[in-house]
PDB file of N, CA and C in Angstrom:
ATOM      1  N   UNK A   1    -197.840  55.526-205.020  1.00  0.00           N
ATOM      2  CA  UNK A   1    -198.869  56.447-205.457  1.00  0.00           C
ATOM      3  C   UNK A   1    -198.228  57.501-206.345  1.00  0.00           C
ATOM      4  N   UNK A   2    -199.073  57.876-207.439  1.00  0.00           N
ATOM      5  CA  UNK A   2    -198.165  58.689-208.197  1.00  0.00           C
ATOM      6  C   UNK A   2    -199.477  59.851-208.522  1.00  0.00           C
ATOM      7  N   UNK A   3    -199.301  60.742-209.564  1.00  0.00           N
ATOM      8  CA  UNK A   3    -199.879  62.505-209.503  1.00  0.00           C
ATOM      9  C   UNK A   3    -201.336  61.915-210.044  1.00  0.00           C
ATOM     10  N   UNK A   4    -200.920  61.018-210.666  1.00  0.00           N
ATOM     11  CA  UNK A   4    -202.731  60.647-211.279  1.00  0.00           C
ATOM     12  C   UNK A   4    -203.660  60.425-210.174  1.00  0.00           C
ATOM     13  N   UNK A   5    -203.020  59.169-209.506  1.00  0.00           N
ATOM     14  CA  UNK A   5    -203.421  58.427-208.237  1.00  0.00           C
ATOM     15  C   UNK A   5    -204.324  59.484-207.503  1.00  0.00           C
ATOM     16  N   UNK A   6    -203.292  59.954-207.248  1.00  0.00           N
ATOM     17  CA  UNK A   6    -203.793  61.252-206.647  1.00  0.00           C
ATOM     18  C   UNK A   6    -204.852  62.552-206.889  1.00  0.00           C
ATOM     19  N   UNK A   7    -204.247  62.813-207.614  1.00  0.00           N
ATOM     20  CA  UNK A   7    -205.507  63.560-208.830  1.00  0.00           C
ATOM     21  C   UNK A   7    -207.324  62.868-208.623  1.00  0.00           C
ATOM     22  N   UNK A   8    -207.368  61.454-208.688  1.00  0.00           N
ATOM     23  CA  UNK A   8    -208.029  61.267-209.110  1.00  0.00           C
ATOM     24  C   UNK A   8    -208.942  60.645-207.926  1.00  0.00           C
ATOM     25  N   UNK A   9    -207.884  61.030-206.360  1.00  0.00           N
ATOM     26  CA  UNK A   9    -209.155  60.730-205.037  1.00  0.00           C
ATOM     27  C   UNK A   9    -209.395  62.067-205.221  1.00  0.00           C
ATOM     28  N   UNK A  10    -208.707  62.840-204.962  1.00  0.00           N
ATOM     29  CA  UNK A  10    -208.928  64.482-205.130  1.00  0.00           C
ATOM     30  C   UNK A  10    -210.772  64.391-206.026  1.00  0.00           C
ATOM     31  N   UNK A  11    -211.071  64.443-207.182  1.00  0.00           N
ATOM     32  CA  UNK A  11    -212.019  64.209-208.016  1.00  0.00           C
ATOM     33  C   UNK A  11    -212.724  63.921-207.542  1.00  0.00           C
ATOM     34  N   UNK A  12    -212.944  62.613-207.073  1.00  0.00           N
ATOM     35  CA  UNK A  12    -213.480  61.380-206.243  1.00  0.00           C
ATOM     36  C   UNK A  12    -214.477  62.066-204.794  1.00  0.00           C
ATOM     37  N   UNK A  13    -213.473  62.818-204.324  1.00  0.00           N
ATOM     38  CA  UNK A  13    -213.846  63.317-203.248  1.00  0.00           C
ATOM     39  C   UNK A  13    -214.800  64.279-203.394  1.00  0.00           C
ATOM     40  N   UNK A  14    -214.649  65.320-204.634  1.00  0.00           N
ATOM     41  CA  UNK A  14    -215.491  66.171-205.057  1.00  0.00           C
ATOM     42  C   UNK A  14    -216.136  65.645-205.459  1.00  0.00           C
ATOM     43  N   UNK A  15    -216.506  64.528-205.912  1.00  0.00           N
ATOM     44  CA  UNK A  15    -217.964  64.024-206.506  1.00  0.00           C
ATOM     45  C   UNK A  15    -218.570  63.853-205.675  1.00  0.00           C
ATOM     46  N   UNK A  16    -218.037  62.861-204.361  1.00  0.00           N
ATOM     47  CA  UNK A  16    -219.206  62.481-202.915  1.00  0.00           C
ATOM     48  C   UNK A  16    -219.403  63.827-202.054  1.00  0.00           C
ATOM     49  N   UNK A  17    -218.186  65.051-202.535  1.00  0.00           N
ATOM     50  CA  UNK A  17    -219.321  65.999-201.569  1.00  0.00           C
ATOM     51  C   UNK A  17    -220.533  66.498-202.371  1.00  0.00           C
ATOM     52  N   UNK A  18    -220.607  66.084-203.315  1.00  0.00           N
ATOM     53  CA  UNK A  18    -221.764  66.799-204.737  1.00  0.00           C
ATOM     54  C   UNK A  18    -222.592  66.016-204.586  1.00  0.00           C
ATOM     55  N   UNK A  19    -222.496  64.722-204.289  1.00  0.00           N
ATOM     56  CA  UNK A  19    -223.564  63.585-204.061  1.00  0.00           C
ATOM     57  C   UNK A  19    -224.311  63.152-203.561  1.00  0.00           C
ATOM     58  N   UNK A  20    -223.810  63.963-202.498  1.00  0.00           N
ATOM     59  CA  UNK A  20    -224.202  63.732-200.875  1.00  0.00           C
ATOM     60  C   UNK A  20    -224.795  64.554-200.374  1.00  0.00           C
ATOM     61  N   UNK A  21    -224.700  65.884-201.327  1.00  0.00           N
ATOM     62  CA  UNK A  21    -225.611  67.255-200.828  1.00  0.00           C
ATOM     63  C   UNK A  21    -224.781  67.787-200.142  1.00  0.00           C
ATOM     64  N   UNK A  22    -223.555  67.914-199.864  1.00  0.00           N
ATOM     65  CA  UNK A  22    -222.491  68.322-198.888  1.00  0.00           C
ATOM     66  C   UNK A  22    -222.419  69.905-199.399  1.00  0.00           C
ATOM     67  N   UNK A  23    -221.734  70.114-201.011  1.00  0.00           N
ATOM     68  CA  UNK A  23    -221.674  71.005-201.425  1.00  0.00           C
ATOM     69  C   UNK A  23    -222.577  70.830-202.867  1.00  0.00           C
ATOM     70  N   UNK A  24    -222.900  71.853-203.491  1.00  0.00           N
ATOM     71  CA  UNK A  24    -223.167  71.819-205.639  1.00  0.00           C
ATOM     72  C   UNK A  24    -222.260  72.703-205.895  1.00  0.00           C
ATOM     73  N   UNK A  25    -222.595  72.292-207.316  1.00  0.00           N
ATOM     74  CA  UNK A  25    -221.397  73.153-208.132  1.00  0.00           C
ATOM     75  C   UNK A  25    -221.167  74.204-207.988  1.00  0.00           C
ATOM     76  N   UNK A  26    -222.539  74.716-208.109  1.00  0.00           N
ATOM     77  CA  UNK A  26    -222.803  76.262-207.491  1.00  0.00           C
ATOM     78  C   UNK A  26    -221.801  76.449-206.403  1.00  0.00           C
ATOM     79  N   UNK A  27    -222.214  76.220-205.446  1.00  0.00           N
ATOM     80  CA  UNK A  27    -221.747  76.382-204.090  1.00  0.00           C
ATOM     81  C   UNK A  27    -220.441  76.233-204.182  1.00  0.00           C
ATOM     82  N   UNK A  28    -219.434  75.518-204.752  1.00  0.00           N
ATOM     83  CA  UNK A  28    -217.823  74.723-205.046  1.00  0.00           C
ATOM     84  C   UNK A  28    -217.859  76.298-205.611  1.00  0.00           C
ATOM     85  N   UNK A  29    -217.947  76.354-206.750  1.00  0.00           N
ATOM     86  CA  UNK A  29    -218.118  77.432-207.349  1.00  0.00           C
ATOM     87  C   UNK A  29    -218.034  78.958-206.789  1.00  0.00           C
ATOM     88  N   UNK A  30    -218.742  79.507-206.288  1.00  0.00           N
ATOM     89  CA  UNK A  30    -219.093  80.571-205.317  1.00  0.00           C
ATOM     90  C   UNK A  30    -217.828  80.368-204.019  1.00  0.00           C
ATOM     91  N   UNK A  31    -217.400  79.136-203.309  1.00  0.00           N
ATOM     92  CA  UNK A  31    -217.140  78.988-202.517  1.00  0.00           C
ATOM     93  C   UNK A  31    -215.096  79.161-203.205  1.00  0.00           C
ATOM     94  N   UNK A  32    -214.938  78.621-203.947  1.00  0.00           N
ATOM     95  CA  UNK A  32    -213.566  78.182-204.949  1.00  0.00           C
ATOM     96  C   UNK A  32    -213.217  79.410-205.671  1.00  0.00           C
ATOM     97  N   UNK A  33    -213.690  80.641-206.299  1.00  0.00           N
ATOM     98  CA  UNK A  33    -213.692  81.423-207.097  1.00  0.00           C
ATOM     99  C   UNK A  33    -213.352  80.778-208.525  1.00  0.00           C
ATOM    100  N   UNK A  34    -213.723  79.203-208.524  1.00  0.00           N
ATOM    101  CA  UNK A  34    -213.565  78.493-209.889  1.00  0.00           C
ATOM    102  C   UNK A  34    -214.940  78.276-210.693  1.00  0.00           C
ATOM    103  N   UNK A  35    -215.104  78.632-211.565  1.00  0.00           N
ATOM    104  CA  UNK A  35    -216.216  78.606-212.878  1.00  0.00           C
ATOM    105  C   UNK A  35    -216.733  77.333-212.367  1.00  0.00           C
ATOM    106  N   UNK A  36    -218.383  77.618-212.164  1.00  0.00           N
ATOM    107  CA  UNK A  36    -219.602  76.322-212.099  1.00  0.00           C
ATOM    108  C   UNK A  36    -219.019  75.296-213.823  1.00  0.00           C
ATOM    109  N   UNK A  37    -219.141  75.873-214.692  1.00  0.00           N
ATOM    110  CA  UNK A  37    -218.325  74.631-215.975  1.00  0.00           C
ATOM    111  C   UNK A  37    -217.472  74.217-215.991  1.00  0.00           C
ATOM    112  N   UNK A  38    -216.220  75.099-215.446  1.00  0.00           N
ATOM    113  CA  UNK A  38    -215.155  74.319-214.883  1.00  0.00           C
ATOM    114  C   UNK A  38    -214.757  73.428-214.389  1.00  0.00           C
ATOM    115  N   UNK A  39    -215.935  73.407-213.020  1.00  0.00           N
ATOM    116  CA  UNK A  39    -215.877  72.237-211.755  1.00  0.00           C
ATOM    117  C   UNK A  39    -216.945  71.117-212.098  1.00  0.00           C
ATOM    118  N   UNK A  40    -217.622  71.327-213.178  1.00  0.00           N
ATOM    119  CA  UNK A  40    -218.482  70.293-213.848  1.00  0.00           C
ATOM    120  C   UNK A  40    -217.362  69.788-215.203  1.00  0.00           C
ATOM    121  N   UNK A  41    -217.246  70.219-215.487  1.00  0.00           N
ATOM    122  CA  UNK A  41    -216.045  69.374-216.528  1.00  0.00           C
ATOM    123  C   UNK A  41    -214.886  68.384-215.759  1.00  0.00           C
ATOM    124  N   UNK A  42    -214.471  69.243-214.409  1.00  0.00           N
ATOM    125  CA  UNK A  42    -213.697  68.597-214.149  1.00  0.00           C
ATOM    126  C   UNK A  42    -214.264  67.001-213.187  1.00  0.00           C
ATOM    127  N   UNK A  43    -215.355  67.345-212.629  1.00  0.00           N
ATOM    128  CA  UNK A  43    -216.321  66.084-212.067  1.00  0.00           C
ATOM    129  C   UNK A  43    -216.235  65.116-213.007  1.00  0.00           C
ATOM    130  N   UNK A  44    -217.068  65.354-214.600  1.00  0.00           N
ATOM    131  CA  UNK A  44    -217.512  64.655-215.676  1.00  0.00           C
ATOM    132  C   UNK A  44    -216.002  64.242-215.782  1.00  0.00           C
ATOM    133  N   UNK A  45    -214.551  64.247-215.441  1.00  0.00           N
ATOM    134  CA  UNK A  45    -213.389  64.115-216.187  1.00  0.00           C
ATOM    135  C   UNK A  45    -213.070  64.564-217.284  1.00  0.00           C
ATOM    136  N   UNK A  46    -213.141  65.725-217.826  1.00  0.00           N
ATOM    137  CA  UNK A  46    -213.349  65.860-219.208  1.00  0.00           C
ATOM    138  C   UNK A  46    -211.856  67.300-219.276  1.00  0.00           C
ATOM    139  N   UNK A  47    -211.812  68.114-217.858  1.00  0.00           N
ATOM    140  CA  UNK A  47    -210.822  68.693-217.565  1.00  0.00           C
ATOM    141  C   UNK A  47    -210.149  68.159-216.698  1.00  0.00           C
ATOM    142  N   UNK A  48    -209.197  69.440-216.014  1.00  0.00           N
ATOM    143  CA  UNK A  48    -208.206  69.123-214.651  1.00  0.00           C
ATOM    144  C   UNK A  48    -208.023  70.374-214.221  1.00  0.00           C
ATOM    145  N   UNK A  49    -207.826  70.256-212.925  1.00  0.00           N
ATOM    146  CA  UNK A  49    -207.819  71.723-212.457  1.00  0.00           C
ATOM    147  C   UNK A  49    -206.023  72.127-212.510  1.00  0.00           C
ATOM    148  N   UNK A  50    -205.867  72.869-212.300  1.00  0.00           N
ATOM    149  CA  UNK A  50    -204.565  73.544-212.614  1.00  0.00           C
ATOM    150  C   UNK A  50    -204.144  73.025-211.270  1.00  0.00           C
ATOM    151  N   UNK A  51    -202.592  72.859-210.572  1.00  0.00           N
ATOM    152  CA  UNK A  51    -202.166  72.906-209.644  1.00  0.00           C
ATOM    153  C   UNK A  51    -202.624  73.991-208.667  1.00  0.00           C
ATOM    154  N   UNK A  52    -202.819  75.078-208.863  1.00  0.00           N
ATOM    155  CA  UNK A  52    -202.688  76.535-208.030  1.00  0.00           C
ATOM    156  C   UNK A  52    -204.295  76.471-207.726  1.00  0.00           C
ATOM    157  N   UNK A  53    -205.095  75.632-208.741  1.00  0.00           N
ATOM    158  CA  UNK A  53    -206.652  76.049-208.916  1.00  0.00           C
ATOM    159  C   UNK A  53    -206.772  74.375-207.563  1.00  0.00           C
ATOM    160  N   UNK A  54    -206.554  74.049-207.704  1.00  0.00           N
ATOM    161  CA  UNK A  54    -206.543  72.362-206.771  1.00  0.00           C
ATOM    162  C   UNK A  54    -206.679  72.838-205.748  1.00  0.00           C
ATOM    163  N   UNK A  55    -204.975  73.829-205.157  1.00  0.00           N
ATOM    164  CA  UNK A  55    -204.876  73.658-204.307  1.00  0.00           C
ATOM    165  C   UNK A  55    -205.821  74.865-203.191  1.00  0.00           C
ATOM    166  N   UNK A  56    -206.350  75.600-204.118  1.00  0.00           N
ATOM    167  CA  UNK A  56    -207.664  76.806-204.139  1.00  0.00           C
ATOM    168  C   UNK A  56    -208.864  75.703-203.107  1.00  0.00           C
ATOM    169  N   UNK A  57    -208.612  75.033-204.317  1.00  0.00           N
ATOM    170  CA  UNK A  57    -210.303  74.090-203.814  1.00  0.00           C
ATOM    171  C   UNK A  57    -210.287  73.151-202.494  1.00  0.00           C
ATOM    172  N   UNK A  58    -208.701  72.565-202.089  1.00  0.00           N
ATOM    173  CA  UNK A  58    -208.350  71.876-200.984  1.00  0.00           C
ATOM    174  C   UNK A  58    -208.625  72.880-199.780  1.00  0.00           C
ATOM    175  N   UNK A  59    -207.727  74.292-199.774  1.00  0.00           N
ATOM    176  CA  UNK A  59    -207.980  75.024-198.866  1.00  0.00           C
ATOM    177  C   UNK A  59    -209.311  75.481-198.564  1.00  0.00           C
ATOM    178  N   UNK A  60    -210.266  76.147-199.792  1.00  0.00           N
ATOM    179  CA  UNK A  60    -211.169  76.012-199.566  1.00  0.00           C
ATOM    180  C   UNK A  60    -212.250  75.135-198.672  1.00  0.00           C
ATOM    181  N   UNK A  61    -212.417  74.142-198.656  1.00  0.00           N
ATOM    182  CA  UNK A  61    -213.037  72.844-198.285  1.00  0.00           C
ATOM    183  C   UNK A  61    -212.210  72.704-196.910  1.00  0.00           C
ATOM    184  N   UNK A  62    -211.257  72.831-196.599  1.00  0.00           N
ATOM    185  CA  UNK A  62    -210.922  72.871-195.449  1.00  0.00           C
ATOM    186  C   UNK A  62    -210.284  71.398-195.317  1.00  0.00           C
ATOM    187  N   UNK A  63    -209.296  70.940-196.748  1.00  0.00           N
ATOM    188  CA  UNK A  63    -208.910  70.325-196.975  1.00  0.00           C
ATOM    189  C   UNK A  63    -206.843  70.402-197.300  1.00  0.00           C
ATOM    190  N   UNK A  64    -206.029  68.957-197.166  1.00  0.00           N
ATOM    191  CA  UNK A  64    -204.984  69.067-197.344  1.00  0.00           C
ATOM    192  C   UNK A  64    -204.665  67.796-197.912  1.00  0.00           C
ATOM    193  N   UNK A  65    -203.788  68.164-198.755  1.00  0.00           N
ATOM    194  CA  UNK A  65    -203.915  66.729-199.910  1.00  0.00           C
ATOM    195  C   UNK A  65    -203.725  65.341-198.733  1.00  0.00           C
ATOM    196  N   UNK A  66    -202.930  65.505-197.927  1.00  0.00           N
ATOM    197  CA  UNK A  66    -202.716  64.735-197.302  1.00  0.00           C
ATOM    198  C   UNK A  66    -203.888  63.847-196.609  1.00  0.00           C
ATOM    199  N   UNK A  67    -204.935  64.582-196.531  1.00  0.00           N
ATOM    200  CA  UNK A  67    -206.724  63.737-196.366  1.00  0.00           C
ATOM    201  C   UNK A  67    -206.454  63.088-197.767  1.00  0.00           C
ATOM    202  N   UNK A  68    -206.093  62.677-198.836  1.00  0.00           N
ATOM    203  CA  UNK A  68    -206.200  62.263-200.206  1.00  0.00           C
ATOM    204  C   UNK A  68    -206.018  60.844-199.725  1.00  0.00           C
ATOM    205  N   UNK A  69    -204.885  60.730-199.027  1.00  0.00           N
ATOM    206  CA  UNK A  69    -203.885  59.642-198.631  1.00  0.00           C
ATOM    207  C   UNK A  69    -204.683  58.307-197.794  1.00  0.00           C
ATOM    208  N   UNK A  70    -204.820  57.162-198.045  1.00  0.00           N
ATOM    209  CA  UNK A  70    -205.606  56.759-197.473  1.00  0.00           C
ATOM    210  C   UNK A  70    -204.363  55.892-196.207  1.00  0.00           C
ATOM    211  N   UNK A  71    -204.766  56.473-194.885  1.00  0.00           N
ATOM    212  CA  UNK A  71    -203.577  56.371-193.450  1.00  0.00           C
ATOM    213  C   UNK A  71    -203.127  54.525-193.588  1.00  0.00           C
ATOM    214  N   UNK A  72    -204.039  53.700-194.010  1.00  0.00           N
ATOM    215  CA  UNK A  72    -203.932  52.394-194.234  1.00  0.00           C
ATOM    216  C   UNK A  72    -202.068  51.653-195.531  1.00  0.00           C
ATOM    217  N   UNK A  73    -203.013  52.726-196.539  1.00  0.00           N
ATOM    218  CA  UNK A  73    -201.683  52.261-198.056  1.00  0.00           C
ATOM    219  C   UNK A  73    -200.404  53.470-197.424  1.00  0.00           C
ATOM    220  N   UNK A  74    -200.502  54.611-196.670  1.00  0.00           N
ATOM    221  CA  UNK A  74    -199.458  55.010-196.133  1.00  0.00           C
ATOM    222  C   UNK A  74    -198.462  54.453-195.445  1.00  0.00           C
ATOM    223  N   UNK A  75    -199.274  53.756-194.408  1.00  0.00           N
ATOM    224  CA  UNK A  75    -198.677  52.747-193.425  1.00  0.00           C
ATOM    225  C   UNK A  75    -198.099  51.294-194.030  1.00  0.00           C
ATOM    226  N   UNK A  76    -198.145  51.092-194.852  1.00  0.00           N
ATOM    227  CA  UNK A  76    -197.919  49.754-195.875  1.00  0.00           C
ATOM    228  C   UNK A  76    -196.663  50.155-196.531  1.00  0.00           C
ATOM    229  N   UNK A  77    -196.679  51.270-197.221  1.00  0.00           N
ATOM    230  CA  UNK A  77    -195.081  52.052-197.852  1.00  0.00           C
ATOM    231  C   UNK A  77    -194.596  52.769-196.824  1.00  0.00           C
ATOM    232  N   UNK A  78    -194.510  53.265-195.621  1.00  0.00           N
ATOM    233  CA  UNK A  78    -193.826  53.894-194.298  1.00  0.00           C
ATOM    234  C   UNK A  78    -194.257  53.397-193.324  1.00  0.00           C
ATOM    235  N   UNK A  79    -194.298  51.884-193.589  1.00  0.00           N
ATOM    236  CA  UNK A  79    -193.842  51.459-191.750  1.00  0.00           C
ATOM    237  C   UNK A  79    -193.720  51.632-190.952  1.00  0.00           C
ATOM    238  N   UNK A  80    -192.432  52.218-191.093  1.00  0.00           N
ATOM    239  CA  UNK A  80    -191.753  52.803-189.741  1.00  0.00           C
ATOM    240  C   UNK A  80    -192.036  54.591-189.600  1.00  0.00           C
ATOM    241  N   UNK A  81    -193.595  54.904-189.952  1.00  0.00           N
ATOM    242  CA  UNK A  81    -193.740  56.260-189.872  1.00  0.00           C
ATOM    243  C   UNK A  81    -193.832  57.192-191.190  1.00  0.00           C
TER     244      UNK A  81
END
């Protein structure tokens, strides 16, 4: 897995909480102290959030990249843990 890989459940994830009615932009927004166009550019793919701004939105959400990781392809490259 490499920074894109990654990057891009990160995204992923923010789209199904937007999808799902979980959170809106608004709300990401209000909730992130990151710009409603911001977090819509970055949905649409069109930006990227900064490292420092990511890791804003993980804590926020009550998230750690490590939820990114799917425990299955972990266990496939660390075997033994």
């Amino acid at each position: 897995m490499n920074f894109k890989h990654l990057e891009h459940r990160f995204v992923c994830e923010l789209r199904e909480r937007v999808r799902s009615g979980a959170v809106t932009e608004r709300g990401l927004a209000r909730l992130t102290g990151v710009s409603q166009p911001h977090i819509h550019n970055v949905l649409k793919g069109k930006r990227f959030f900064s490292l420092e701004k990511a890791d804003q939105v993980l804590r926020s959400l009550g998230l750690d990249v490590l939820d990114l990781i799917d425990p299955y392809e972990w266990n496939q490259r660390h075997p033994h843990g």
